[in-house]
PDB file of N, CA and C in Angstrom:
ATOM      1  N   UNK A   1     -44.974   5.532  41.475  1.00  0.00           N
ATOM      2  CA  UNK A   1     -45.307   6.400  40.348  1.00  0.00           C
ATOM      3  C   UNK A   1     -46.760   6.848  40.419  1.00  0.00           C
ATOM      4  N   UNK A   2     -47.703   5.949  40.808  1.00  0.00           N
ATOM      5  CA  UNK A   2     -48.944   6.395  40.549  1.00  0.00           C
ATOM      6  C   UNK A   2     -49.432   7.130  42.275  1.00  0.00           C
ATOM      7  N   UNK A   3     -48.355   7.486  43.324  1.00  0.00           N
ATOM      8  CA  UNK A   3     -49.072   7.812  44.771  1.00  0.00           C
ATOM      9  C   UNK A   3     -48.764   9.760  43.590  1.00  0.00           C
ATOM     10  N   UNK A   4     -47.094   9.272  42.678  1.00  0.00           N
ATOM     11  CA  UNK A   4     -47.029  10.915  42.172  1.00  0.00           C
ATOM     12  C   UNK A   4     -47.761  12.055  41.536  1.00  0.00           C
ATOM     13  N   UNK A   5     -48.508  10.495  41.037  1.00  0.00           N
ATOM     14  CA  UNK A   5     -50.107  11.277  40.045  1.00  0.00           C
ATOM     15  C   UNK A   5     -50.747  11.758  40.874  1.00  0.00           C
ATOM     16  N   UNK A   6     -51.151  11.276  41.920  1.00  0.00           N
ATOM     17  CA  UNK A   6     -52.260  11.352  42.471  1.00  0.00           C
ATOM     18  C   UNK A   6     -52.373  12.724  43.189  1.00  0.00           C
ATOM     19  N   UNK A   7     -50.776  12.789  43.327  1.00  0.00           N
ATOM     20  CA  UNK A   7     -50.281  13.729  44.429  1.00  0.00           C
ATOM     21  C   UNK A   7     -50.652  15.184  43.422  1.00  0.00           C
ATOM     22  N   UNK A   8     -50.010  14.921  42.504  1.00  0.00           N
ATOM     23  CA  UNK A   8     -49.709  15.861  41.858  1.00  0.00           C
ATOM     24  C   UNK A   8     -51.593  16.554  41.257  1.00  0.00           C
ATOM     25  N   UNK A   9     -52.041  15.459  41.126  1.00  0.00           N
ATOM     26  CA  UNK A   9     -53.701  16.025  40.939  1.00  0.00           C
ATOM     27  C   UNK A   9     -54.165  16.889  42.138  1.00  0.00           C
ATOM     28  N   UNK A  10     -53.682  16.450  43.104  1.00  0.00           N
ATOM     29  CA  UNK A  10     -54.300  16.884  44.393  1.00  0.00           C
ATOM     30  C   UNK A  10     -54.117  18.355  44.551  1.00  0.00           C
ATOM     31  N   UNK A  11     -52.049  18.615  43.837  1.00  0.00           N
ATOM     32  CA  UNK A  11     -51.925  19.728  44.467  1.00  0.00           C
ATOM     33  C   UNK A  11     -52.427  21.053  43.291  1.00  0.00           C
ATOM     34  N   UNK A  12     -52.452  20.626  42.234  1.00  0.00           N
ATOM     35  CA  UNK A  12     -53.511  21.259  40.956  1.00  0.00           C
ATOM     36  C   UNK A  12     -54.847  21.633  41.211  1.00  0.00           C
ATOM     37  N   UNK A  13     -55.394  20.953  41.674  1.00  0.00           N
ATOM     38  CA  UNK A  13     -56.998  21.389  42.169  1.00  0.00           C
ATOM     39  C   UNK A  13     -57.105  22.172  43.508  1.00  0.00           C
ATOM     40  N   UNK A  14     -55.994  21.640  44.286  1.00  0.00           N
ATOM     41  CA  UNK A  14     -55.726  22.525  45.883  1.00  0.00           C
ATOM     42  C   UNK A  14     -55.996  24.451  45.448  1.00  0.00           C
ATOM     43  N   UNK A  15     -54.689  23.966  44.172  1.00  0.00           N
ATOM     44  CA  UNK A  15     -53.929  25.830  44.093  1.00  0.00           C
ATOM     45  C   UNK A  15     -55.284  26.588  42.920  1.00  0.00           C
ATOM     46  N   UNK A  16     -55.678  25.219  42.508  1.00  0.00           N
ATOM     47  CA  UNK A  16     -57.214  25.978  41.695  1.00  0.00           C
ATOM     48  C   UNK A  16     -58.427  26.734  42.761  1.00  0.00           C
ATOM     49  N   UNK A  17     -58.371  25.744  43.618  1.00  0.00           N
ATOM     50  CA  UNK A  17     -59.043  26.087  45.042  1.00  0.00           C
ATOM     51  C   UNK A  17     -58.887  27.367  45.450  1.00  0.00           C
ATOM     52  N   UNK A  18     -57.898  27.431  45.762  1.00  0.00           N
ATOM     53  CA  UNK A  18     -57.192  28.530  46.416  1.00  0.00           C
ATOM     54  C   UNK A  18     -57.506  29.932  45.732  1.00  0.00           C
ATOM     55  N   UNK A  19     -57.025  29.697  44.218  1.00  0.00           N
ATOM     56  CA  UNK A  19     -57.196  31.319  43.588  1.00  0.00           C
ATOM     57  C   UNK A  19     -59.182  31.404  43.131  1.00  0.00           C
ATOM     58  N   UNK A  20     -59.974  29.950  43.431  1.00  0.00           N
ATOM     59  CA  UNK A  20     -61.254  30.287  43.559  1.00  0.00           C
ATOM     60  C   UNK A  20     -61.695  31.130  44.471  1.00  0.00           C
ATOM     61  N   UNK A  21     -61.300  30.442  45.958  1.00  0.00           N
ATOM     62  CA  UNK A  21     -61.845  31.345  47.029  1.00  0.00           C
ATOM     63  C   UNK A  21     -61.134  32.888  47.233  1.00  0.00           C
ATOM     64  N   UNK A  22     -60.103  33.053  46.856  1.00  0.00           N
ATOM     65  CA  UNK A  22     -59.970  34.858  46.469  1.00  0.00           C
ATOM     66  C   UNK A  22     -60.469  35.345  45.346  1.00  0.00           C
ATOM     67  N   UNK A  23     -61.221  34.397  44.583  1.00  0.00           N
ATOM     68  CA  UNK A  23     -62.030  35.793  42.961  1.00  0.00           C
ATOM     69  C   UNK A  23     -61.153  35.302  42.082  1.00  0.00           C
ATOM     70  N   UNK A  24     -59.933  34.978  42.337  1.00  0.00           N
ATOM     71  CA  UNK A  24     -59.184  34.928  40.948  1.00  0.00           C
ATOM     72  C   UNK A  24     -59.411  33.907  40.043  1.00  0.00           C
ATOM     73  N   UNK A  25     -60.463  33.886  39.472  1.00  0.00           N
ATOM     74  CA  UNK A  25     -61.171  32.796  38.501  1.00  0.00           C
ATOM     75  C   UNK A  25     -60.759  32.599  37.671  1.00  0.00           C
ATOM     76  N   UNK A  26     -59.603  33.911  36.178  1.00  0.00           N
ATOM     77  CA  UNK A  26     -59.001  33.235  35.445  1.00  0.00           C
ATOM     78  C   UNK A  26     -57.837  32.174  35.946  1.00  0.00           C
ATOM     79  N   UNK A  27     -57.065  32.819  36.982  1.00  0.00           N
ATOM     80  CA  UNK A  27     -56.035  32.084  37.599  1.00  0.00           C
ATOM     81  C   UNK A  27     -56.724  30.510  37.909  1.00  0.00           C
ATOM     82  N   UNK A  28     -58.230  30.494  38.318  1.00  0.00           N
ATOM     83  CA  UNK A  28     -58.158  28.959  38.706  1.00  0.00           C
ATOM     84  C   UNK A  28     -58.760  28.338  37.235  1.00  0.00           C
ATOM     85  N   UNK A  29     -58.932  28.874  36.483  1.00  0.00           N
ATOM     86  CA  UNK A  29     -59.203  28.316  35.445  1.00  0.00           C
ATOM     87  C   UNK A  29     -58.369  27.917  34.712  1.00  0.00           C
ATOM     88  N   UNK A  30     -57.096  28.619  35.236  1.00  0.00           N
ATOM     89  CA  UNK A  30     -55.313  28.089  34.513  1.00  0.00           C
ATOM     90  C   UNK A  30     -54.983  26.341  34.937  1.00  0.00           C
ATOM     91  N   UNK A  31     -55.500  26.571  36.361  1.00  0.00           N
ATOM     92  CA  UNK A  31     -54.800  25.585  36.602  1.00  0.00           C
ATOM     93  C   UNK A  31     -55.577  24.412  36.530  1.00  0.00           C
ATOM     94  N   UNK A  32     -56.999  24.325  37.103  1.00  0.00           N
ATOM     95  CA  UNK A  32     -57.933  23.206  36.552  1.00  0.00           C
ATOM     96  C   UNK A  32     -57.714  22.954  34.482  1.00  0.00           C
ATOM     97  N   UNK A  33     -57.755  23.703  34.074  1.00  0.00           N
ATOM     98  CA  UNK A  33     -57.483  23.418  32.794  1.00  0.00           C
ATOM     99  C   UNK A  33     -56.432  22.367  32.046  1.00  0.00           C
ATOM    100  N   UNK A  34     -54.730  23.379  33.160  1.00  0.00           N
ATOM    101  CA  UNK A  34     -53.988  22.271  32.920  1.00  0.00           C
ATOM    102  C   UNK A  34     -53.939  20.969  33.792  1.00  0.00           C
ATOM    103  N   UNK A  35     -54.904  20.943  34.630  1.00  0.00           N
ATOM    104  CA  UNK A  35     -54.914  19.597  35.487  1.00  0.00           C
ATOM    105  C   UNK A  35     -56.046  17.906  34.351  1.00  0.00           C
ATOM    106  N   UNK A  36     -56.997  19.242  34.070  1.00  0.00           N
ATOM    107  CA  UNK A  36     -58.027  18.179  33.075  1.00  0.00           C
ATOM    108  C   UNK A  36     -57.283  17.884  31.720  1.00  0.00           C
ATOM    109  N   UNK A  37     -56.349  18.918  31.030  1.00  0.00           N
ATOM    110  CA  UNK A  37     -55.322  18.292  29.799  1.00  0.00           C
ATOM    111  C   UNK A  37     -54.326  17.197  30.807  1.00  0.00           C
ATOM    112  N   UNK A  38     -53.765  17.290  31.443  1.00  0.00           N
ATOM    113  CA  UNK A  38     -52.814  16.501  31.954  1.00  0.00           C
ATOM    114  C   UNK A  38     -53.888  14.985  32.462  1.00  0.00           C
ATOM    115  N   UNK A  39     -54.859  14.851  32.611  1.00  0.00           N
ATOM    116  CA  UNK A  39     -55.674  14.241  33.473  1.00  0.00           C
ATOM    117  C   UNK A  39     -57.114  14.129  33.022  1.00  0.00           C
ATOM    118  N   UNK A  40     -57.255  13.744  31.296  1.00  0.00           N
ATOM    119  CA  UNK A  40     -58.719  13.657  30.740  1.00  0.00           C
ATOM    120  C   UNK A  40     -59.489  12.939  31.723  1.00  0.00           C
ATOM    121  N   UNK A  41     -59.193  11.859  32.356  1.00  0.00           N
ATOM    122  CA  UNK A  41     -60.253  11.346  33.037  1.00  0.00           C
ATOM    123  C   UNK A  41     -61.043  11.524  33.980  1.00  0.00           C
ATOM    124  N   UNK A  42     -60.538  13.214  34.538  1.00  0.00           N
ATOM    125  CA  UNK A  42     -60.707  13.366  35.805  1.00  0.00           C
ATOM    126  C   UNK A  42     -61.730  14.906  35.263  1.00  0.00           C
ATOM    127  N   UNK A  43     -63.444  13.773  36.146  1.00  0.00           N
ATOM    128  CA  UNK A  43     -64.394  14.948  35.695  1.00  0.00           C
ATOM    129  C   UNK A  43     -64.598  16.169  36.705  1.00  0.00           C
ATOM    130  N   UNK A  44     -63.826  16.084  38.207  1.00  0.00           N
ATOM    131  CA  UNK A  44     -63.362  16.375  39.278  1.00  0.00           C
ATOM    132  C   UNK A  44     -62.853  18.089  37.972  1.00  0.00           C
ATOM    133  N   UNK A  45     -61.965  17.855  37.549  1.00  0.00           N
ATOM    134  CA  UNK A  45     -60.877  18.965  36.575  1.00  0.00           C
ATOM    135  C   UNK A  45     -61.995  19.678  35.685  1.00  0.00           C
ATOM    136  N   UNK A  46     -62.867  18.768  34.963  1.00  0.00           N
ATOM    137  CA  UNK A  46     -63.637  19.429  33.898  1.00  0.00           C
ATOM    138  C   UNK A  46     -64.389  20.209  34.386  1.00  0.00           C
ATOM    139  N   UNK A  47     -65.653  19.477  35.810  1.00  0.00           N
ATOM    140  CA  UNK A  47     -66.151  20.454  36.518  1.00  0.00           C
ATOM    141  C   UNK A  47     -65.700  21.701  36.737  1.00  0.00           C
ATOM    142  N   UNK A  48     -64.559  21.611  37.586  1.00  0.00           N
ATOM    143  CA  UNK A  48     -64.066  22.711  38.635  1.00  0.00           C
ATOM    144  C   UNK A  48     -63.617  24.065  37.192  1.00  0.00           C
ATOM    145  N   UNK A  49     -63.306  23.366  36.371  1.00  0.00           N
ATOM    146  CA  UNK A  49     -62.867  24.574  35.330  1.00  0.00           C
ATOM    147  C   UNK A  49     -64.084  25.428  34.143  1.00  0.00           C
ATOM    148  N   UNK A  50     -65.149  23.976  33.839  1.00  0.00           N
ATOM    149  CA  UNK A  50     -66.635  24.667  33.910  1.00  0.00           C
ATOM    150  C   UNK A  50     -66.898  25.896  34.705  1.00  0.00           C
ATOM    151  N   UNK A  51     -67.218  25.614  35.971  1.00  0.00           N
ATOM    152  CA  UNK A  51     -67.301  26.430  37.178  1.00  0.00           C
ATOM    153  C   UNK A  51     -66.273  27.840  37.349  1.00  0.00           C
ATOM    154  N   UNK A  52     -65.050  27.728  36.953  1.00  0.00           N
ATOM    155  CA  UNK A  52     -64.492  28.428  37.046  1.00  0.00           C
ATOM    156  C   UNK A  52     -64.563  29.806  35.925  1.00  0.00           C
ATOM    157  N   UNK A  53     -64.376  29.284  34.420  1.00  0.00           N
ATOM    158  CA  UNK A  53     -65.002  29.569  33.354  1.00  0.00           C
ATOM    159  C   UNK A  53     -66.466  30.316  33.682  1.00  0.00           C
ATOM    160  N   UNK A  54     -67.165  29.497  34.010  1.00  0.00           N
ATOM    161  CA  UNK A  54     -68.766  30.323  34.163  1.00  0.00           C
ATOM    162  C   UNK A  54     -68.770  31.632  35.075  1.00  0.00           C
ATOM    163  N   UNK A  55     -67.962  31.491  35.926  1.00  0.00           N
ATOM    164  CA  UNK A  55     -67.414  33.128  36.943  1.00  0.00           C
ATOM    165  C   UNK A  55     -66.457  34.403  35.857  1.00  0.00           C
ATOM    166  N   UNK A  56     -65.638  33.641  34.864  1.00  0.00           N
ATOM    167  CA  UNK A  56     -65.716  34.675  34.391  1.00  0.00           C
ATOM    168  C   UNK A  56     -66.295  34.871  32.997  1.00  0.00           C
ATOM    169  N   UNK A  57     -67.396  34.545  32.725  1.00  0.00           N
ATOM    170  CA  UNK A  57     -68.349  34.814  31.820  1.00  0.00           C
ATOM    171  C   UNK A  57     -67.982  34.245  30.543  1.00  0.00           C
ATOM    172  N   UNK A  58     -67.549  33.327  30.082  1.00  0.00           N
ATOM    173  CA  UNK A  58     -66.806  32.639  29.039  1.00  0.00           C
ATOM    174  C   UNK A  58     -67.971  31.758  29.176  1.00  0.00           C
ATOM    175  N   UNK A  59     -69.213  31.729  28.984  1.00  0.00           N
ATOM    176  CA  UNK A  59     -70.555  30.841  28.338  1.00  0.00           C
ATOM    177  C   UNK A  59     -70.177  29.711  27.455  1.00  0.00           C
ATOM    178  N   UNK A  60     -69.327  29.872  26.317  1.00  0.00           N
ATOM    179  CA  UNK A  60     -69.313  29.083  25.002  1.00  0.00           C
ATOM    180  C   UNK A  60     -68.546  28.025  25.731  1.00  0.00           C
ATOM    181  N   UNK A  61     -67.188  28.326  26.421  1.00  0.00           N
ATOM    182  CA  UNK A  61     -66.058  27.208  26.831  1.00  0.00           C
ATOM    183  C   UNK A  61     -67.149  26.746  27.935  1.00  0.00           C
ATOM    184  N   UNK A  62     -67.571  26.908  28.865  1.00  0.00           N
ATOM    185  CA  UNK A  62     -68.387  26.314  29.350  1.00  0.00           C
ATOM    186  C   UNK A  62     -69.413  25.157  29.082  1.00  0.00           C
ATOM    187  N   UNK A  63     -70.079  26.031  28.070  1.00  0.00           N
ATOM    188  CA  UNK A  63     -71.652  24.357  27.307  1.00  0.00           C
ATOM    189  C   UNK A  63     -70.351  23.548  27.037  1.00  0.00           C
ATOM    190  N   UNK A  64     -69.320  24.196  26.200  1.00  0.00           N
ATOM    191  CA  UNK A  64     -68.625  23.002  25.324  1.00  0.00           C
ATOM    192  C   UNK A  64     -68.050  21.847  26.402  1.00  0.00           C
ATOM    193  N   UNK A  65     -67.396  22.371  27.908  1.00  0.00           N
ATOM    194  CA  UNK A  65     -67.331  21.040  28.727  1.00  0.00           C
ATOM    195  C   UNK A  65     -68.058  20.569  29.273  1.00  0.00           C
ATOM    196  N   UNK A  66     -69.286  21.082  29.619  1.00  0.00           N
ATOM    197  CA  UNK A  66     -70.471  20.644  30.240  1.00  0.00           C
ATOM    198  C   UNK A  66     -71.038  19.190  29.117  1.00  0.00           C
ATOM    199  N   UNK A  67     -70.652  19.483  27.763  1.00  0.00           N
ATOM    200  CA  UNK A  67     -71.375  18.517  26.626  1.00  0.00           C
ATOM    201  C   UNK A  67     -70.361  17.421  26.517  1.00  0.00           C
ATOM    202  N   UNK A  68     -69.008  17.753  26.889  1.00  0.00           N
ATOM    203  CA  UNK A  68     -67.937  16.618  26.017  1.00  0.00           C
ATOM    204  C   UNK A  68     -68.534  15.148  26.645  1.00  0.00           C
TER     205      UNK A  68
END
């Protein structure tokens, strides 16, 4: 059960990856988003969707995960 989590984190941040390095920043902000709700503990998710967020100019959602 827990190699499924792991797996399943992996392949969430992969496909966030993915629509980062083509521009598509809301798209990776879909999926880091639902990887950090599915996965509060993982600051790996909060980052990457910070980051993602800050590309497309959404400032406010940004401080607010940068602070939680």
């Amino acid at each position: 059960m827990m190699i499924f989590l792991v797996l399943s984190l992996f392949a969430a941040i992969a496909d966030g990856d993915t629509a980062m390095g083509r521009g598509n920043y809301d798209a990776a902000a879909q999926y880091y988003r639902a990887e950090a709700e599915a996965h509060p503990e993982s600051y790996e998710a909060k980052f990457k969707l910070a980051r993602a967020l800050s590309f497309s100019n959404r400032r406010d959602e940004v401080i607010r995960i940068y602070t939680e």
